[in-house]
PDB file of N, CA and C in Angstrom:
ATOM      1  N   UNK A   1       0.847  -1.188   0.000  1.00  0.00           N
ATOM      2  CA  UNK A   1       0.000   0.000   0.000  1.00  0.00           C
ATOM      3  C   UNK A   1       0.880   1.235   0.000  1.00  0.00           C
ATOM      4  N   UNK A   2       0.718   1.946  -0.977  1.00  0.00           N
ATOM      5  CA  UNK A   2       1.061   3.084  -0.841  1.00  0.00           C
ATOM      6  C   UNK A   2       0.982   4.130  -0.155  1.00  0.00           C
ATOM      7  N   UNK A   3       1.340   4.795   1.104  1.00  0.00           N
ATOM      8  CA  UNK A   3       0.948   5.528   1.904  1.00  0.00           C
ATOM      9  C   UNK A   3       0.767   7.262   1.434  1.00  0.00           C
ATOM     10  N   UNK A   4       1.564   7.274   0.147  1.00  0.00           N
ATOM     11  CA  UNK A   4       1.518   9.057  -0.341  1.00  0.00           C
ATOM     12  C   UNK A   4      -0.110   8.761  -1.006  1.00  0.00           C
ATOM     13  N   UNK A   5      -0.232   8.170  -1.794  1.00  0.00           N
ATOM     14  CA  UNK A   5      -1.436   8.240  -2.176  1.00  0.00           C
ATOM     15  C   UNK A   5      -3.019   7.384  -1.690  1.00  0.00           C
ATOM     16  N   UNK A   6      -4.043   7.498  -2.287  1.00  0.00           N
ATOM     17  CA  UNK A   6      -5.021   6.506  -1.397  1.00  0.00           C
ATOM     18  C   UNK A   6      -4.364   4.899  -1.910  1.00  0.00           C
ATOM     19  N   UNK A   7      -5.502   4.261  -1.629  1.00  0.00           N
ATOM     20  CA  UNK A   7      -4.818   2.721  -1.992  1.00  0.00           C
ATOM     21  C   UNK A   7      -6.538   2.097  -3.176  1.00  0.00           C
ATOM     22  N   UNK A   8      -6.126   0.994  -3.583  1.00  0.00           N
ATOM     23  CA  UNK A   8      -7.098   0.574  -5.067  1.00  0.00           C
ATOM     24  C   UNK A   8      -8.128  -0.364  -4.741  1.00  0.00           C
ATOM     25  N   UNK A   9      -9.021  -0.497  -5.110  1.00  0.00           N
ATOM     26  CA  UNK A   9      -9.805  -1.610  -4.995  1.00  0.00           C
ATOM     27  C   UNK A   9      -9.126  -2.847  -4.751  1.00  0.00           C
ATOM     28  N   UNK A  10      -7.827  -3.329  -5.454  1.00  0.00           N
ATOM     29  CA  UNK A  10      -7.137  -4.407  -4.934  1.00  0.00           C
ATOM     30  C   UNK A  10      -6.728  -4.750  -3.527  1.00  0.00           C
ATOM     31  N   UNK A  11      -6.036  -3.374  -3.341  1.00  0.00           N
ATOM     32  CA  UNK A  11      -5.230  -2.890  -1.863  1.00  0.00           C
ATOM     33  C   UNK A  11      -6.052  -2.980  -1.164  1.00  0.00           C
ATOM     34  N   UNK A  12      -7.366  -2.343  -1.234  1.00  0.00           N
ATOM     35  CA  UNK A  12      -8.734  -2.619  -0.129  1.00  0.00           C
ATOM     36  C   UNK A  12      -8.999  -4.001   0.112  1.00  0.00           C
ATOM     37  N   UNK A  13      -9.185  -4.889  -1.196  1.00  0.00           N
ATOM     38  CA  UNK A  13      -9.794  -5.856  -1.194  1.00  0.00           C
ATOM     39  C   UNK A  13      -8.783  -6.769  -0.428  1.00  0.00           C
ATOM     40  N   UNK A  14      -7.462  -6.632  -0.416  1.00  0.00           N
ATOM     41  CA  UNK A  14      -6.270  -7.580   0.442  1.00  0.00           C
ATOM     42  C   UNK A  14      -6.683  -7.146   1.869  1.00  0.00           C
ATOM     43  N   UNK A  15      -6.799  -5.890   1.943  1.00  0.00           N
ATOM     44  CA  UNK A  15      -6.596  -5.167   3.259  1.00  0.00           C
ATOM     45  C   UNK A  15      -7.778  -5.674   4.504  1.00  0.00           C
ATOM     46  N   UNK A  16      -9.055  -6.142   3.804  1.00  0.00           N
ATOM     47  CA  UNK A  16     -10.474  -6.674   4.564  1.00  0.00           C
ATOM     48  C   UNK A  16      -9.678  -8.051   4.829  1.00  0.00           C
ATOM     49  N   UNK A  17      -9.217  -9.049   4.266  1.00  0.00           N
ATOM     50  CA  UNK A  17      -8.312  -9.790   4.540  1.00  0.00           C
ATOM     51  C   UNK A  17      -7.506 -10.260   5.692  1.00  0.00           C
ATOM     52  N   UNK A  18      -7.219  -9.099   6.354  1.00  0.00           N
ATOM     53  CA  UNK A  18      -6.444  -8.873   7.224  1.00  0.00           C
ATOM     54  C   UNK A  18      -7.004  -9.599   8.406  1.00  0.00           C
ATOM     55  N   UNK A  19      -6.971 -10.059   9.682  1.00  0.00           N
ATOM     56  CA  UNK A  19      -7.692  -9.978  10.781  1.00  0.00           C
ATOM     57  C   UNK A  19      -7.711  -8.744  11.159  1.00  0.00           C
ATOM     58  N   UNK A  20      -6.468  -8.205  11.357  1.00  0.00           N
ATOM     59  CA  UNK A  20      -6.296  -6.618  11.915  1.00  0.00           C
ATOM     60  C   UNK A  20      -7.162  -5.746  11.914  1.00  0.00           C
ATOM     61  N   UNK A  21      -7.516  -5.755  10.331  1.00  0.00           N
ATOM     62  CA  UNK A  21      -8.391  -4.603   9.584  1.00  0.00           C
ATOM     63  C   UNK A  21      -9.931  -4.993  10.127  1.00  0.00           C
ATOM     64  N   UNK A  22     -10.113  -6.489  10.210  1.00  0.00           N
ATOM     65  CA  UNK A  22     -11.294  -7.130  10.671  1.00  0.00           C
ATOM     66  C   UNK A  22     -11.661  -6.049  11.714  1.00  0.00           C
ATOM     67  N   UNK A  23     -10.938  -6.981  12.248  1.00  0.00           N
ATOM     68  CA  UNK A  23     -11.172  -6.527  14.070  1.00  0.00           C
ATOM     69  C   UNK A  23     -11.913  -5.188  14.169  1.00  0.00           C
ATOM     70  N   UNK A  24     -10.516  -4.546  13.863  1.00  0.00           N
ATOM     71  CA  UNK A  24     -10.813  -2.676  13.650  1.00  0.00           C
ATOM     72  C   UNK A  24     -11.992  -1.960  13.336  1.00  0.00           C
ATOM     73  N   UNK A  25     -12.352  -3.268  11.967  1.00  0.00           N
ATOM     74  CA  UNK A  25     -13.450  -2.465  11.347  1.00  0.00           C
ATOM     75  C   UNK A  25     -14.655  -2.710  12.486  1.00  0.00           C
ATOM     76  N   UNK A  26     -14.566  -4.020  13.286  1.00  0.00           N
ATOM     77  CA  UNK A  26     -15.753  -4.291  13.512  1.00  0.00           C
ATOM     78  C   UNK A  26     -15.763  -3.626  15.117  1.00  0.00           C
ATOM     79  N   UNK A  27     -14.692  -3.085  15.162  1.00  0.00           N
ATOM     80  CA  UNK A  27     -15.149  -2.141  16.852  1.00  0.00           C
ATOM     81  C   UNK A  27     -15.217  -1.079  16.567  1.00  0.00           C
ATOM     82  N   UNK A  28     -15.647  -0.688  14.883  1.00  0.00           N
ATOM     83  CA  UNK A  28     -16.366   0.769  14.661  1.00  0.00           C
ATOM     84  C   UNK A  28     -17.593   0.501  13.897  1.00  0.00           C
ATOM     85  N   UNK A  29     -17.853  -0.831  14.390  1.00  0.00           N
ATOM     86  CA  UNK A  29     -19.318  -1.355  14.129  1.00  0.00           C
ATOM     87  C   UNK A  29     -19.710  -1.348  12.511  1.00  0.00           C
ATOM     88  N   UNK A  30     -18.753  -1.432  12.022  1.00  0.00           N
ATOM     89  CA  UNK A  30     -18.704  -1.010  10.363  1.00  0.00           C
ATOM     90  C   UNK A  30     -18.731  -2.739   9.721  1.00  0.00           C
ATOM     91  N   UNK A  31     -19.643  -2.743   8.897  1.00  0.00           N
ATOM     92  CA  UNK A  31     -19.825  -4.242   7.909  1.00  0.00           C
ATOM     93  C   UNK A  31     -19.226  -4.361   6.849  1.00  0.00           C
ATOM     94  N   UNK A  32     -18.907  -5.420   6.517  1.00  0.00           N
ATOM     95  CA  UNK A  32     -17.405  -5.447   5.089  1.00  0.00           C
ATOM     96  C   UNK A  32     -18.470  -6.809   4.093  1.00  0.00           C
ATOM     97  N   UNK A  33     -19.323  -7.375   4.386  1.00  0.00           N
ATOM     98  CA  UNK A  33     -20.075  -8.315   3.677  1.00  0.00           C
ATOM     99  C   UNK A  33     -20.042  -8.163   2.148  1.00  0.00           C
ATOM    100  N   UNK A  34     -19.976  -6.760   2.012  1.00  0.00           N
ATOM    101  CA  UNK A  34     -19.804  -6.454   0.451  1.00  0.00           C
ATOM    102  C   UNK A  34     -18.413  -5.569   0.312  1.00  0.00           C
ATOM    103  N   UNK A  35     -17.101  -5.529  -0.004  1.00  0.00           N
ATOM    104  CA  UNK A  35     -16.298  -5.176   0.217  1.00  0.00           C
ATOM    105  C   UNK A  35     -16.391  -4.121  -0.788  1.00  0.00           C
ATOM    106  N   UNK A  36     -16.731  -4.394  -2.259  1.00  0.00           N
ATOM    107  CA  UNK A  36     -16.862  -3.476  -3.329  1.00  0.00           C
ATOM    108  C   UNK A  36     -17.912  -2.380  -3.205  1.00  0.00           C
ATOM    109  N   UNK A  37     -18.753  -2.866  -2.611  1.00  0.00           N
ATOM    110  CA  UNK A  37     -19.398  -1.820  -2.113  1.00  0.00           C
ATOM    111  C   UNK A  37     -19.347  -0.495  -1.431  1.00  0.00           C
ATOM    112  N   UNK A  38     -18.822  -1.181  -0.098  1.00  0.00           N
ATOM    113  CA  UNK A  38     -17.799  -0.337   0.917  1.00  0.00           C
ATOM    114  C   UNK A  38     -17.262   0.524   0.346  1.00  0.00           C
ATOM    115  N   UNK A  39     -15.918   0.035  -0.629  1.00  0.00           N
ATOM    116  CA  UNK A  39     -14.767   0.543  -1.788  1.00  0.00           C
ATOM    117  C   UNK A  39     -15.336   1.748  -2.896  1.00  0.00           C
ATOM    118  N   UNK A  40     -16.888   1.367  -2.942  1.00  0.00           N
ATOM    119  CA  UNK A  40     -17.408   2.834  -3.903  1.00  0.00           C
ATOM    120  C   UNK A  40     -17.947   3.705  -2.893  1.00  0.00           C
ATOM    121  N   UNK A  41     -18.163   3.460  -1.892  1.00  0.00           N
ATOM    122  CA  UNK A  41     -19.387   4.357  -0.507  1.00  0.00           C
ATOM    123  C   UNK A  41     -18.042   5.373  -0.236  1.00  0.00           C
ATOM    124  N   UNK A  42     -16.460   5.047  -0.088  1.00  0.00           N
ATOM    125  CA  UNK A  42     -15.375   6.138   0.518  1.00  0.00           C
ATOM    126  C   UNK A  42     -14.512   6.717  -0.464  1.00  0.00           C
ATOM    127  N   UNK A  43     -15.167   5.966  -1.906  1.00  0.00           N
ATOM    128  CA  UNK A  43     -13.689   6.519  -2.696  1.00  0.00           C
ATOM    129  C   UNK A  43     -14.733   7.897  -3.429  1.00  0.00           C
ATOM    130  N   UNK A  44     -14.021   8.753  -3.745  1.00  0.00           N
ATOM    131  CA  UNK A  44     -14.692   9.796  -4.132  1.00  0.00           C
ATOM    132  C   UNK A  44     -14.828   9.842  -5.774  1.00  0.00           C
ATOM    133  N   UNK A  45     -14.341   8.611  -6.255  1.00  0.00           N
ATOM    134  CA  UNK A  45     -14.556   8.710  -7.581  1.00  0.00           C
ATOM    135  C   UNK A  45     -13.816   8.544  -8.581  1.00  0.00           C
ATOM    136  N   UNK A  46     -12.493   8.482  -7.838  1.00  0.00           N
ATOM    137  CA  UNK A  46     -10.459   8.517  -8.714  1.00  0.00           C
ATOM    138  C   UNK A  46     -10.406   7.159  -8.686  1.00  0.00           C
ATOM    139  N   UNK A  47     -10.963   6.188  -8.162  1.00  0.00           N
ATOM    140  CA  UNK A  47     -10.421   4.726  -8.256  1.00  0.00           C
ATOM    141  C   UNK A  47      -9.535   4.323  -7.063  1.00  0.00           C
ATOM    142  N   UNK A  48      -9.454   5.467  -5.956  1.00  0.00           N
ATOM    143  CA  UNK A  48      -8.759   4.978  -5.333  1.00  0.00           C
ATOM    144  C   UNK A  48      -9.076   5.744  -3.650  1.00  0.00           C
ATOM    145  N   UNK A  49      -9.127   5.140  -2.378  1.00  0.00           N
ATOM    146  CA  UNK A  49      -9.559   5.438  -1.311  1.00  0.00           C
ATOM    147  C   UNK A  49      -8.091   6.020  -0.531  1.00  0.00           C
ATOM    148  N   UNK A  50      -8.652   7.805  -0.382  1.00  0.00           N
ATOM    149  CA  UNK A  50      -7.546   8.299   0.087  1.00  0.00           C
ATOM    150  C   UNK A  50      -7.913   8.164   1.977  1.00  0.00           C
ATOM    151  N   UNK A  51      -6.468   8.407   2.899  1.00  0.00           N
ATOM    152  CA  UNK A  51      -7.223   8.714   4.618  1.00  0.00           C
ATOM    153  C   UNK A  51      -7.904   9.271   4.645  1.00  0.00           C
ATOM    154  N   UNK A  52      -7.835  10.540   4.039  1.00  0.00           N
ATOM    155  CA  UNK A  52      -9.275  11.436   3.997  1.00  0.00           C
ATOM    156  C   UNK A  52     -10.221  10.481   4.054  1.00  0.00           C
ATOM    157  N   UNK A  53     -10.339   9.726   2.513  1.00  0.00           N
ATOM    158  CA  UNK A  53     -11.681   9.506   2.331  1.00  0.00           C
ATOM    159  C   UNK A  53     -12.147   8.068   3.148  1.00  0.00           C
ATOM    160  N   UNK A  54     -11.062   8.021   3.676  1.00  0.00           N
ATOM    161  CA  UNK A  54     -11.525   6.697   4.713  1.00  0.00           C
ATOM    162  C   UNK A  54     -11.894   7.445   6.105  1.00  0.00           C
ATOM    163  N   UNK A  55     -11.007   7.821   6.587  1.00  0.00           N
ATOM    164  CA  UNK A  55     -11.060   8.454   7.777  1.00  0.00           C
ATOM    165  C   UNK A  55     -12.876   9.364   7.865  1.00  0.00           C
ATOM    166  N   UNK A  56     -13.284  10.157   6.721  1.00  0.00           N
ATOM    167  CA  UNK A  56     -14.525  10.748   6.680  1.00  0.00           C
ATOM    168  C   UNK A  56     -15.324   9.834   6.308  1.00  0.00           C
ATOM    169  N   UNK A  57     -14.934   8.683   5.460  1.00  0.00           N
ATOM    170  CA  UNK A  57     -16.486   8.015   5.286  1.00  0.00           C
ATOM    171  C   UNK A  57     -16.904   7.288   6.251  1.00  0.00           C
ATOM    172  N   UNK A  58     -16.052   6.302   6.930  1.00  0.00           N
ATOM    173  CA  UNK A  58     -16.027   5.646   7.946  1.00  0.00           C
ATOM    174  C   UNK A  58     -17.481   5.743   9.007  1.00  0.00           C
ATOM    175  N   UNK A  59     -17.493   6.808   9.465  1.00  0.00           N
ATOM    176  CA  UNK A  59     -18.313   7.145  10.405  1.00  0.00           C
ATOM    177  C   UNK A  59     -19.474   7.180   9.577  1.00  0.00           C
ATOM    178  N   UNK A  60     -19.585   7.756   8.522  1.00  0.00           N
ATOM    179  CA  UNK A  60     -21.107   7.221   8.055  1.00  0.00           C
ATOM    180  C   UNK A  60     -21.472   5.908   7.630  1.00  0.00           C
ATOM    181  N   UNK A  61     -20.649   5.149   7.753  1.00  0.00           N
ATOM    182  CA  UNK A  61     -20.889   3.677   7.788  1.00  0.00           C
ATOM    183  C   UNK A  61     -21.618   2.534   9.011  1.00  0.00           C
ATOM    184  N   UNK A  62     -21.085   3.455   9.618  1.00  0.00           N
ATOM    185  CA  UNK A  62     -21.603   2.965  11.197  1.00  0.00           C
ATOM    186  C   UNK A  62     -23.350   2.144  11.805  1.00  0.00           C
ATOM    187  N   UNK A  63     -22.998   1.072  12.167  1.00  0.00           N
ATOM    188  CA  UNK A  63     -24.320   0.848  12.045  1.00  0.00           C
ATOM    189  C   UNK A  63     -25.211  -0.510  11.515  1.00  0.00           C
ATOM    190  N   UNK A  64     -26.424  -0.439  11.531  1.00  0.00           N
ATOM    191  CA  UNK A  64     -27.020  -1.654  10.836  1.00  0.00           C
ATOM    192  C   UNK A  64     -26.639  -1.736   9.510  1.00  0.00           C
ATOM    193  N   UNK A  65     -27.237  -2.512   8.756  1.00  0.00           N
ATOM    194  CA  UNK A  65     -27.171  -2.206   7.128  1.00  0.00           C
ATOM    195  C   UNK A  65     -27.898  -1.366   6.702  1.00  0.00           C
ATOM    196  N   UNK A  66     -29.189  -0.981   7.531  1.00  0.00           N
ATOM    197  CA  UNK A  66     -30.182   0.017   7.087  1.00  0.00           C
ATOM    198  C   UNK A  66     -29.269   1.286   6.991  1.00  0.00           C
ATOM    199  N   UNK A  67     -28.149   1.582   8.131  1.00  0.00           N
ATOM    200  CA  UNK A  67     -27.642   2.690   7.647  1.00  0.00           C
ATOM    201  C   UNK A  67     -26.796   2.382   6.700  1.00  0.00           C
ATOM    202  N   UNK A  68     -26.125   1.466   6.009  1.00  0.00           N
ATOM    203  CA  UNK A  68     -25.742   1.253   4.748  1.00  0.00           C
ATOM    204  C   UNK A  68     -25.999   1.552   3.664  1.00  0.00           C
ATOM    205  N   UNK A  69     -27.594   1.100   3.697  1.00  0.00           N
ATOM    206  CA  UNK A  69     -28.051   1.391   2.867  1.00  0.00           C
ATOM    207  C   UNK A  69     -28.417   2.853   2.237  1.00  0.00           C
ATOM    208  N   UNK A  70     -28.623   3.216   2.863  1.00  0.00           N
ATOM    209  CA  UNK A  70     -28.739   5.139   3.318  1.00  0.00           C
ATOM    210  C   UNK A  70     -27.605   5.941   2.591  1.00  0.00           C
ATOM    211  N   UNK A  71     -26.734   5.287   3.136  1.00  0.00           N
ATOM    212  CA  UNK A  71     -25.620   5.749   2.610  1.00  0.00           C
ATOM    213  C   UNK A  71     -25.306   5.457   1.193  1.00  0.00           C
ATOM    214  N   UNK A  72     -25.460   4.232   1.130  1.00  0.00           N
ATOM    215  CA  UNK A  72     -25.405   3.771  -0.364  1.00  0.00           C
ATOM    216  C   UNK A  72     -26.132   4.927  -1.424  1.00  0.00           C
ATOM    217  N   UNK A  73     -27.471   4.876  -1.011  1.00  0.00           N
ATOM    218  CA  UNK A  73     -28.505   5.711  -2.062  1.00  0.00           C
ATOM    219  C   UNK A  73     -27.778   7.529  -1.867  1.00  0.00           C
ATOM    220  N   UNK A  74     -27.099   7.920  -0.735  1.00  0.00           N
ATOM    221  CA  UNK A  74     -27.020   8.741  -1.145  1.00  0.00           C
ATOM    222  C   UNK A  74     -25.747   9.052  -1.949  1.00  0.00           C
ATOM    223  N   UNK A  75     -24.760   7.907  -2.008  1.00  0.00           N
ATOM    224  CA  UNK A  75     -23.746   8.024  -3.337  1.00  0.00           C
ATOM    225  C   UNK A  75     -24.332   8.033  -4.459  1.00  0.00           C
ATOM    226  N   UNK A  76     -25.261   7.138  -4.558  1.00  0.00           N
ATOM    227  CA  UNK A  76     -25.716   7.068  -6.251  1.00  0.00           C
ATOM    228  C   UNK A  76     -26.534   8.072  -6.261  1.00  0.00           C
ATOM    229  N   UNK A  77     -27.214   8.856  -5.544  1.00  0.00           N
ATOM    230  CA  UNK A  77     -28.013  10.038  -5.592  1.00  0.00           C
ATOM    231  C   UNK A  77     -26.971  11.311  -6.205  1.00  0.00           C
ATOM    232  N   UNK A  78     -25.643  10.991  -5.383  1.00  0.00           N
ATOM    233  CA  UNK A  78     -24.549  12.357  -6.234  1.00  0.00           C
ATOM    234  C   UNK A  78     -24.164  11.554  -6.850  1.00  0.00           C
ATOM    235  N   UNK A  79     -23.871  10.569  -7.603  1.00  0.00           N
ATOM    236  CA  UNK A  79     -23.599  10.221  -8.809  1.00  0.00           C
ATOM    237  C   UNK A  79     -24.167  10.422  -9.867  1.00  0.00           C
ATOM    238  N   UNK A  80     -25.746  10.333  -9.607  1.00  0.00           N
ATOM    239  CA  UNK A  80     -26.693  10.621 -10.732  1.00  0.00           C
ATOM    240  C   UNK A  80     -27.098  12.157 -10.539  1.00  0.00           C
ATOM    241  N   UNK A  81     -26.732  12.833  -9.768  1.00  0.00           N
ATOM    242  CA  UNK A  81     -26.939  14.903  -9.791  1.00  0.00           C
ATOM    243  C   UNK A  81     -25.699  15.205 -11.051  1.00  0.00           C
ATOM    244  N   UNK A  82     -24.695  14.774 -10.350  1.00  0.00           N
ATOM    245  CA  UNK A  82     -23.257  14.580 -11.230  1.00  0.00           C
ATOM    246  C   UNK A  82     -23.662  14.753 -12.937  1.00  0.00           C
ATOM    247  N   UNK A  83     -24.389  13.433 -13.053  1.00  0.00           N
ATOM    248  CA  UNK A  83     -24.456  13.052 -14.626  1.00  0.00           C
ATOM    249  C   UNK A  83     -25.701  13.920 -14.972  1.00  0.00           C
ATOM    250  N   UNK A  84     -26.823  14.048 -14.200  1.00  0.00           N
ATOM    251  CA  UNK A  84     -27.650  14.848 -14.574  1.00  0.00           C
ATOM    252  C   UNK A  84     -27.360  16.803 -14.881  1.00  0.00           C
ATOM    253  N   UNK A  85     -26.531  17.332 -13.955  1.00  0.00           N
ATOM    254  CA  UNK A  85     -25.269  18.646 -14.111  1.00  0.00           C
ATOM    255  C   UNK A  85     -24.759  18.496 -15.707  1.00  0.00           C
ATOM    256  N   UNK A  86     -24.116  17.231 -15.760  1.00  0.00           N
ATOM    257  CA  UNK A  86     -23.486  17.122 -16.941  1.00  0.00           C
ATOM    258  C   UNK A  86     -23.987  16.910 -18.004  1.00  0.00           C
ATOM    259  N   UNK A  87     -25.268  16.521 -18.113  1.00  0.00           N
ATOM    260  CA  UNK A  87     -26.473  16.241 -19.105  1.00  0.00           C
ATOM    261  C   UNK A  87     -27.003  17.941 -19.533  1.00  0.00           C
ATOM    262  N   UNK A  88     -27.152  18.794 -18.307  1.00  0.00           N
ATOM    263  CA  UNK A  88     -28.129  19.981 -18.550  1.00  0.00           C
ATOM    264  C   UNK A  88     -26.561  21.221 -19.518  1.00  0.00           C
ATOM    265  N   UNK A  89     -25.021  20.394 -19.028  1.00  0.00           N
ATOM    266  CA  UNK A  89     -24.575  21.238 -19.418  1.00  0.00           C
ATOM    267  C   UNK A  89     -24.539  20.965 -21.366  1.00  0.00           C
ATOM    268  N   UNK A  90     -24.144  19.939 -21.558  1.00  0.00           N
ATOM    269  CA  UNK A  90     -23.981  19.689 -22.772  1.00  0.00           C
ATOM    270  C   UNK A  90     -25.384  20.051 -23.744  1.00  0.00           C
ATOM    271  N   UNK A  91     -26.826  19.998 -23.233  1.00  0.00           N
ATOM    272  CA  UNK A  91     -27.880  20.365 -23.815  1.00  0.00           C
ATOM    273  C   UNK A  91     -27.535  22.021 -23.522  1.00  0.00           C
ATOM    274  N   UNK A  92     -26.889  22.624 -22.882  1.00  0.00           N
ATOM    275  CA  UNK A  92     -26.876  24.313 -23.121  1.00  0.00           C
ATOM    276  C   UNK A  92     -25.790  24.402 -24.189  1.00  0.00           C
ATOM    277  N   UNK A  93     -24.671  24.003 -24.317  1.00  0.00           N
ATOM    278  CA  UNK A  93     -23.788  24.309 -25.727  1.00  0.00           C
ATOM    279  C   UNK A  93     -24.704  23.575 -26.586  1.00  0.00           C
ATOM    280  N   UNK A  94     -25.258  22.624 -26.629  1.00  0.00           N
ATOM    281  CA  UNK A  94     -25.914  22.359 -27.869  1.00  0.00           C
ATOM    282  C   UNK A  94     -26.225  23.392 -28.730  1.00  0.00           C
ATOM    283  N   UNK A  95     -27.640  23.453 -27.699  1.00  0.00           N
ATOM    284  CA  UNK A  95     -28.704  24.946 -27.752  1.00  0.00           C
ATOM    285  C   UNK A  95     -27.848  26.143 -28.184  1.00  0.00           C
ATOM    286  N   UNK A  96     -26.719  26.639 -27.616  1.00  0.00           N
ATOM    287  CA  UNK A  96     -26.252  27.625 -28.009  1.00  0.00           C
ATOM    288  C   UNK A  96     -25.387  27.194 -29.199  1.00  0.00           C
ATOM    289  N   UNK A  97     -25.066  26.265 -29.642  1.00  0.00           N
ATOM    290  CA  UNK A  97     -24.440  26.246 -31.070  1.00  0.00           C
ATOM    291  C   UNK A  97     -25.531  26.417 -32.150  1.00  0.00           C
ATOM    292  N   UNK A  98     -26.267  25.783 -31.747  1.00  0.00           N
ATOM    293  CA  UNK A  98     -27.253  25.327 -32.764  1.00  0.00           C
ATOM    294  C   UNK A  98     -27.928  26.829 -33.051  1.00  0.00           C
ATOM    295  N   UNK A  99     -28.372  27.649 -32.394  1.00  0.00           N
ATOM    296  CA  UNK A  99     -29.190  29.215 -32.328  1.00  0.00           C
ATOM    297  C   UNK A  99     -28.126  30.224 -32.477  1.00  0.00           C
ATOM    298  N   UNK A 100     -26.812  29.649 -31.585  1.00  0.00           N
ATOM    299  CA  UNK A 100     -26.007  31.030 -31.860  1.00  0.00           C
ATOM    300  C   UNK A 100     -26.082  31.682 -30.126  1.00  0.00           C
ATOM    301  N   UNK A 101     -27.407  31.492 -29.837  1.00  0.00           N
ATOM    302  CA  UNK A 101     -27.672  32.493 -28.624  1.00  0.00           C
ATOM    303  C   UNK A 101     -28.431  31.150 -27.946  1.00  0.00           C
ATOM    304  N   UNK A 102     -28.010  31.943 -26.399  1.00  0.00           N
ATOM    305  CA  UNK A 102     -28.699  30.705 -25.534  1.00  0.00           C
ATOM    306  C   UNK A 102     -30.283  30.810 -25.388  1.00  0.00           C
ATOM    307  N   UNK A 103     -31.055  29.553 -25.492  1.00  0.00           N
ATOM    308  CA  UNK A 103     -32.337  29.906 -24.711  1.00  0.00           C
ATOM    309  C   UNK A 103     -32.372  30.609 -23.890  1.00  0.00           C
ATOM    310  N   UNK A 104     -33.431  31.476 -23.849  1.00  0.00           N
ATOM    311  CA  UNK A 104     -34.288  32.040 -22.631  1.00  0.00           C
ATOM    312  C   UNK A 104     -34.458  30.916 -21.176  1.00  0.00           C
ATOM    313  N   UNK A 105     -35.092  30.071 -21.446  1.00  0.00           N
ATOM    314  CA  UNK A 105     -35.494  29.068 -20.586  1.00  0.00           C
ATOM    315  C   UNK A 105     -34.023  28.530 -19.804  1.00  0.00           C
ATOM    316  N   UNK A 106     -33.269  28.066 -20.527  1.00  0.00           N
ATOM    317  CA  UNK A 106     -32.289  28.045 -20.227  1.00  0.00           C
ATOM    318  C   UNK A 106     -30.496  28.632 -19.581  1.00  0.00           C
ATOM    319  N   UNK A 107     -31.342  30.046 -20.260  1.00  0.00           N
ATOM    320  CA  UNK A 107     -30.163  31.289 -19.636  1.00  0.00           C
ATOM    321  C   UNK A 107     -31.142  31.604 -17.863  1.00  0.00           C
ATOM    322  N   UNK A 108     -32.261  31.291 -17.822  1.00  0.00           N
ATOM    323  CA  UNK A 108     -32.482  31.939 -16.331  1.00  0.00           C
ATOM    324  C   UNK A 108     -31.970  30.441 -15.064  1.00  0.00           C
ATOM    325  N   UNK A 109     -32.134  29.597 -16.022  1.00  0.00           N
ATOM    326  CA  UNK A 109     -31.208  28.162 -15.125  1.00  0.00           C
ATOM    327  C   UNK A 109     -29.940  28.355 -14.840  1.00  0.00           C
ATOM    328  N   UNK A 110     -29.226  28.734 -14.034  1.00  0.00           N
ATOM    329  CA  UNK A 110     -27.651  28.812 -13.906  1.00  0.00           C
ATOM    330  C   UNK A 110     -27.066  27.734 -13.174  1.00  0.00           C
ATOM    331  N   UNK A 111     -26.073  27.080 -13.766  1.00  0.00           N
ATOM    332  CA  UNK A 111     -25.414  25.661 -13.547  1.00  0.00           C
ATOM    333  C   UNK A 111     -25.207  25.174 -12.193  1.00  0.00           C
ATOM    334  N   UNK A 112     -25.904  24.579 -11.404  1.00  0.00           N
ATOM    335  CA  UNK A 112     -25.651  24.020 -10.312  1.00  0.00           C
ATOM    336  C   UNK A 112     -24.372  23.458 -10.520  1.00  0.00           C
ATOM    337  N   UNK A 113     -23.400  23.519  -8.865  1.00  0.00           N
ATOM    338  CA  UNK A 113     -22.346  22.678  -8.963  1.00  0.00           C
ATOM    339  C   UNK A 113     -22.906  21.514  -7.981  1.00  0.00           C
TER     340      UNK A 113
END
């Protein structure tokens, strides 16, 4: 594991492996049943789980699976704002190539980040 940078779905997937990591995980009441899962709930999206993003996701892991689950929906909830952002942007250059000038409808929408 690389310590300058986060570590990979591989590195995770050795790392649950561990007893160590076991243990650890399970006296922060945190469930590993789905490891890949886990691995998309802390990584922010680079392919790879930095301390940050362990150290902060961690705690929202905590819990039954119901809070798992919770958590789960609200990754794919910013995953799909994400693609939906990126959907409304590419339909505004459309629009503005295609006219020259932006919609009306569309110039009073200003780009959520």
């Amino acid at each position: 594991v690389n310590c300058d940078e986060g570590i990979t779905r591989s590195e995770f997937n050795s790392a649950l492996k561990n007893k160590h990591v076991l243990q650890y995980l399970s006296i922060l009441d945190i469930e590993v049943d789905e490891a890949d899962l886990l691995f998309d709930l802390l990584d922010d999206g680079d392919g790879e789980v930095s301390l940050q993003e362990f150290c902060h996701g961690l705690p929202r892991l905590k819990g039954t699976a119901r809070a798992l689950d919770v958590v789960a929906l609200k990754h794919d909830s910013n995953i799909i704002m994400h693609q939906a952002r990126e959907i409304r942007h590419a339909i505004h250059q459309l629009a503005a190539a295609m006219t020259g000038v932006v919609p009306s409808a569309l110039a009073e929408c200003p780009p959520q980040s």
